[in-house]
N, C-alpha and C. Protein backbone atom coordinates (compact mmCIF):
# COMPACT_ATOMS: atom_id res chain seq x y z
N UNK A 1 66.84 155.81 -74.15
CA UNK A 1 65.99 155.61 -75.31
C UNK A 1 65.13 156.85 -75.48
N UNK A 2 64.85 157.33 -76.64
CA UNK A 2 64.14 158.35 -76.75
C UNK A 2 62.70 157.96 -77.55
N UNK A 3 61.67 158.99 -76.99
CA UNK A 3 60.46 158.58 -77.20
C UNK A 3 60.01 158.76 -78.68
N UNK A 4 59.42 157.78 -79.03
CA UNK A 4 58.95 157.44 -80.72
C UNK A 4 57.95 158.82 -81.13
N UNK A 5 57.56 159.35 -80.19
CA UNK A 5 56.29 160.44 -80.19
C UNK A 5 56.91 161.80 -80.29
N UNK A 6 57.87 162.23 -79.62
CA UNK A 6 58.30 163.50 -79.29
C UNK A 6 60.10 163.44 -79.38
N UNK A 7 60.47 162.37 -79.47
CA UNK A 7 62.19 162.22 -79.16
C UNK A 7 63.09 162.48 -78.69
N UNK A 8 61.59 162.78 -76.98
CA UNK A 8 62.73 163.11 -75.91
C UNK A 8 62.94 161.98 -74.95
N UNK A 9 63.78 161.63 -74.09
CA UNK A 9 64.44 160.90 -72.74
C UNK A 9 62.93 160.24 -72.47
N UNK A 10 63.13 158.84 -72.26
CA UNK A 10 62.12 158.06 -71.73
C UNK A 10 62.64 157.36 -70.62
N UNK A 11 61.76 157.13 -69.57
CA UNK A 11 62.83 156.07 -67.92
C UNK A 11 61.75 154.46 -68.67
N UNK A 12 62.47 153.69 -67.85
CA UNK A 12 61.79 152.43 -67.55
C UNK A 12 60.83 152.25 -66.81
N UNK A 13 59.66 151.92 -66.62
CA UNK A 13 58.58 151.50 -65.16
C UNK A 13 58.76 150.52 -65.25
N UNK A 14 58.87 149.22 -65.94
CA UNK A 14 58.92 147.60 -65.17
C UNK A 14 60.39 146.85 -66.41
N UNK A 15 60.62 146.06 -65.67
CA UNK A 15 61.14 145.00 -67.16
C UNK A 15 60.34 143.40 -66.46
N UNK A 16 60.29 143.12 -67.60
CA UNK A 16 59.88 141.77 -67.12
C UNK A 16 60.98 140.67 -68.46
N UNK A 17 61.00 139.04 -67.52
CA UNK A 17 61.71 137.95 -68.89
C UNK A 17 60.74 137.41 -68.33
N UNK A 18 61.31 136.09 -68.92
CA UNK A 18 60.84 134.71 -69.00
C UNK A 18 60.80 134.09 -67.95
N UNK A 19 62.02 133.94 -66.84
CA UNK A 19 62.15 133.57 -65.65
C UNK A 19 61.62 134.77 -64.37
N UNK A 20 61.16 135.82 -64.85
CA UNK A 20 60.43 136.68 -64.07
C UNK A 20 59.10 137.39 -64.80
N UNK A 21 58.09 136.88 -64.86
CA UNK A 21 57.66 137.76 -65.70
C UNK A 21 56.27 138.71 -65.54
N UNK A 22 56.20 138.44 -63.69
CA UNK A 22 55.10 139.15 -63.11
C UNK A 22 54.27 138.87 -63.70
N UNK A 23 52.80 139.14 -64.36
CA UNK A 23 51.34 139.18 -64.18
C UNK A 23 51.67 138.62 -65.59
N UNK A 24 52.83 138.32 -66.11
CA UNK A 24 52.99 138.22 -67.31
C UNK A 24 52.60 138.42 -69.14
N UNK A 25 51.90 139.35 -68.82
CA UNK A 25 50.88 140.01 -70.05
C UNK A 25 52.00 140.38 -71.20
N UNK A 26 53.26 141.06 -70.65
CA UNK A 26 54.24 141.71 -71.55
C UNK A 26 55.43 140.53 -71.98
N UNK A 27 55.17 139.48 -71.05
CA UNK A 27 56.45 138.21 -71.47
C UNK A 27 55.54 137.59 -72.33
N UNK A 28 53.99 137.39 -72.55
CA UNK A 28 53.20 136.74 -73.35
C UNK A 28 53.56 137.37 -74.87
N UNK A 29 53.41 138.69 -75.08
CA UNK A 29 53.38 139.39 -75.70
C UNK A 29 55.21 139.29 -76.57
N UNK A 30 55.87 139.02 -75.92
CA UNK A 30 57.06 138.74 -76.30
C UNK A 30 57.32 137.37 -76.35
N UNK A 31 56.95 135.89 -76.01
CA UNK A 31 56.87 134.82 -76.54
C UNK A 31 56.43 134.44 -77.99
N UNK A 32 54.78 135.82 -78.18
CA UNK A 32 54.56 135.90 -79.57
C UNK A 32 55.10 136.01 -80.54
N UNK A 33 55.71 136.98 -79.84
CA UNK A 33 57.10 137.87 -81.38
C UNK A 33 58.27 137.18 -81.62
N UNK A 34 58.75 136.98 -80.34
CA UNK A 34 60.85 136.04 -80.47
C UNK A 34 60.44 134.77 -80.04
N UNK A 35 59.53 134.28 -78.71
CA UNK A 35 59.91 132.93 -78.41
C UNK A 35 59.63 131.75 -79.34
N UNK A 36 58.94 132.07 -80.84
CA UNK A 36 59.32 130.46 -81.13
C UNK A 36 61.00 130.31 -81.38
N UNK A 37 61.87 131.71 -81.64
CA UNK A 37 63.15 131.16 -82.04
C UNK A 37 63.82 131.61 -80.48
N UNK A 38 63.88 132.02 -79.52
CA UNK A 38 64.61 131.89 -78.43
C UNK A 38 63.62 132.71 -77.09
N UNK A 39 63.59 131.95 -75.99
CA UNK A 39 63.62 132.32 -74.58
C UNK A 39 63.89 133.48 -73.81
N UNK A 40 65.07 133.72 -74.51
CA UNK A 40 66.05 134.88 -73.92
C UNK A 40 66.02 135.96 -74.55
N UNK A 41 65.00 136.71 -73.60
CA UNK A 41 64.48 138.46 -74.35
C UNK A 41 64.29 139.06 -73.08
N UNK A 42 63.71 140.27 -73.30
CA UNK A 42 63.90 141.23 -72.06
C UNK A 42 62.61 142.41 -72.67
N UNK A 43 61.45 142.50 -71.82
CA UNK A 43 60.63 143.63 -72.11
C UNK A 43 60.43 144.86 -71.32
N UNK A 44 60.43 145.49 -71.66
CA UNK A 44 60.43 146.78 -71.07
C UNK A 44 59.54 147.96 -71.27
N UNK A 45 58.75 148.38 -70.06
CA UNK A 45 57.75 149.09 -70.31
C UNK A 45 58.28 150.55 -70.12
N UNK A 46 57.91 151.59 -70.81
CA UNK A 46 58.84 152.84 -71.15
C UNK A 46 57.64 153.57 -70.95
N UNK A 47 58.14 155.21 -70.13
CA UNK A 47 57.09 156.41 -70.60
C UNK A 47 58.31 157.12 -70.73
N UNK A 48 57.63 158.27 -71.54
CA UNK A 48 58.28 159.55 -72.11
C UNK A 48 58.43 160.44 -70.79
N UNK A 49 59.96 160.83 -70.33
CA UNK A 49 59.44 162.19 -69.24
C UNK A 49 58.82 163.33 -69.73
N UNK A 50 58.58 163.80 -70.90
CA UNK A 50 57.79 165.17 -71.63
C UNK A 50 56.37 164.69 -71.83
N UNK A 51 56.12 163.76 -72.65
CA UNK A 51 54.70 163.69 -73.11
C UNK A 51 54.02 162.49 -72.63
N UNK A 52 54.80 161.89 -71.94
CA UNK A 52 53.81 161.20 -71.14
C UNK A 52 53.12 159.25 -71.98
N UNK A 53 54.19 159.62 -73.11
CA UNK A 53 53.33 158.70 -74.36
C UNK A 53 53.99 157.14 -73.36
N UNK A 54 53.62 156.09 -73.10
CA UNK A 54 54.01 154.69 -73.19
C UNK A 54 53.72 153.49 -74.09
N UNK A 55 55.00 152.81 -73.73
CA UNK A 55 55.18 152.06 -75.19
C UNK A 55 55.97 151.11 -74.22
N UNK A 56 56.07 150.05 -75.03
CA UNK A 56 56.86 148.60 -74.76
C UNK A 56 57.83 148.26 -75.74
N UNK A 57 59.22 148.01 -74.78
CA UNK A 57 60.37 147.73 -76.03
C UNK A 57 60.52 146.56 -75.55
N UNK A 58 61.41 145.76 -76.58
CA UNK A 58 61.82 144.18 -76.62
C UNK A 58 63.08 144.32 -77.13
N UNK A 59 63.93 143.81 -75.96
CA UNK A 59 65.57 143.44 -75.88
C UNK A 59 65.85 142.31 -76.36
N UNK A 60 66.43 141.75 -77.62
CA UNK A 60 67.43 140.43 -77.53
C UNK A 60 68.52 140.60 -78.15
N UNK A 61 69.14 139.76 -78.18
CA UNK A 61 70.93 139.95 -78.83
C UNK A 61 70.79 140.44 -80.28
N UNK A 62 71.70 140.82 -80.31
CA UNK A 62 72.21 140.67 -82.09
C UNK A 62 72.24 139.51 -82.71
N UNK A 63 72.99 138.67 -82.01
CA UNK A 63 73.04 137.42 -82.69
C UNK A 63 71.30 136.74 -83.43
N UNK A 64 70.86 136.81 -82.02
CA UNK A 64 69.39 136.40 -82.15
C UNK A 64 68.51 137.01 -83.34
N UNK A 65 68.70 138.18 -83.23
CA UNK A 65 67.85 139.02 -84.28
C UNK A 65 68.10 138.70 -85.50
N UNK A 66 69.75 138.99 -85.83
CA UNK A 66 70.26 137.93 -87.16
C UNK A 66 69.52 137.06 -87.78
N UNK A 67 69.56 136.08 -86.76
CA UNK A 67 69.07 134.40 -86.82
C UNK A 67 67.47 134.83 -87.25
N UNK A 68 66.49 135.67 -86.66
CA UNK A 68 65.65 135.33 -86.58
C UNK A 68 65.48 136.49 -88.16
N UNK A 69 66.03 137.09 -88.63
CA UNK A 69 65.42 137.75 -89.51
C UNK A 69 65.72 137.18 -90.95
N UNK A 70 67.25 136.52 -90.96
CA UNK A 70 67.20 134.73 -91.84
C UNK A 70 66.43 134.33 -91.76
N UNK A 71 65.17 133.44 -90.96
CA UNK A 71 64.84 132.40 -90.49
C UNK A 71 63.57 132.60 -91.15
N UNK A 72 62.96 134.44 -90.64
CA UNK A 72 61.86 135.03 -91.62
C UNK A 72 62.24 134.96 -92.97
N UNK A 73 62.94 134.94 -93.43
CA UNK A 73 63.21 135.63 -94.90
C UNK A 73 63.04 134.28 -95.64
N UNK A 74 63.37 133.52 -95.00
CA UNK A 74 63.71 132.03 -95.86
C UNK A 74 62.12 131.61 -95.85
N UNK A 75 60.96 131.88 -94.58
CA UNK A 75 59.87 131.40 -94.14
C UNK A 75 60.06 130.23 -93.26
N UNK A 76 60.92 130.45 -92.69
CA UNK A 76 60.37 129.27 -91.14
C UNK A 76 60.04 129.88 -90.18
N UNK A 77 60.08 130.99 -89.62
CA UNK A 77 59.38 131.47 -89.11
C UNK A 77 57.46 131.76 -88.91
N UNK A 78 57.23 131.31 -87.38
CA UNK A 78 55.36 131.01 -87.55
C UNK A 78 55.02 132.13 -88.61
N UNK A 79 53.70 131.33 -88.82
CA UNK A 79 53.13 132.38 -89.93
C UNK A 79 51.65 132.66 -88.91
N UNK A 80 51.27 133.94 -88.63
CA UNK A 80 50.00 134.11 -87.74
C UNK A 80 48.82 134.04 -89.09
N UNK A 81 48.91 133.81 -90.06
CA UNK A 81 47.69 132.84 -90.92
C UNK A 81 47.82 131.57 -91.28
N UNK A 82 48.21 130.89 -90.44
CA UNK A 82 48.13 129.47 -90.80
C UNK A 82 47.57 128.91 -89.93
């Protein structure tokens, strides 16, 4: 993956899911976004090897993303003002 800042080579420092999700701050953070429509995601905390920038990515299927970007479009998806 390349870094959003500079668009060079980034490594992984942690992944965390659902069934592992350590101190869990970053599986919280990803229950927000995908878990009302599925469980099964994957987060991943990223630094840049050049600039040093970190950032958090969120893994789920294709399928899933599909589903969930229908699901927005139609509005069943939570609404964070309601």
């Amino acid at each position: 993956m390349t870094c959003p800042k500079c668009s060079n080579k980034t490594k992984v420092t942690a992944t965390r899911t659902p069934s592992k999700p350590g101190k869990g701050a970053e599986v919280k953070q990803g229950n927000e976004l995908v878990g009302w429509y599925t469980p099964e995601f994957v987060v991943r905390k990223r630094v840049c090897k050049t600039c040093r920038c970190q950032f958090k990515t969120i893994e789920i299927s294709f399928d899933d993303m599909d589903c969930i970007i229908k699901e927005s479009s139609e509005g069943h998806a939570p609404n964070e003002n309601a």
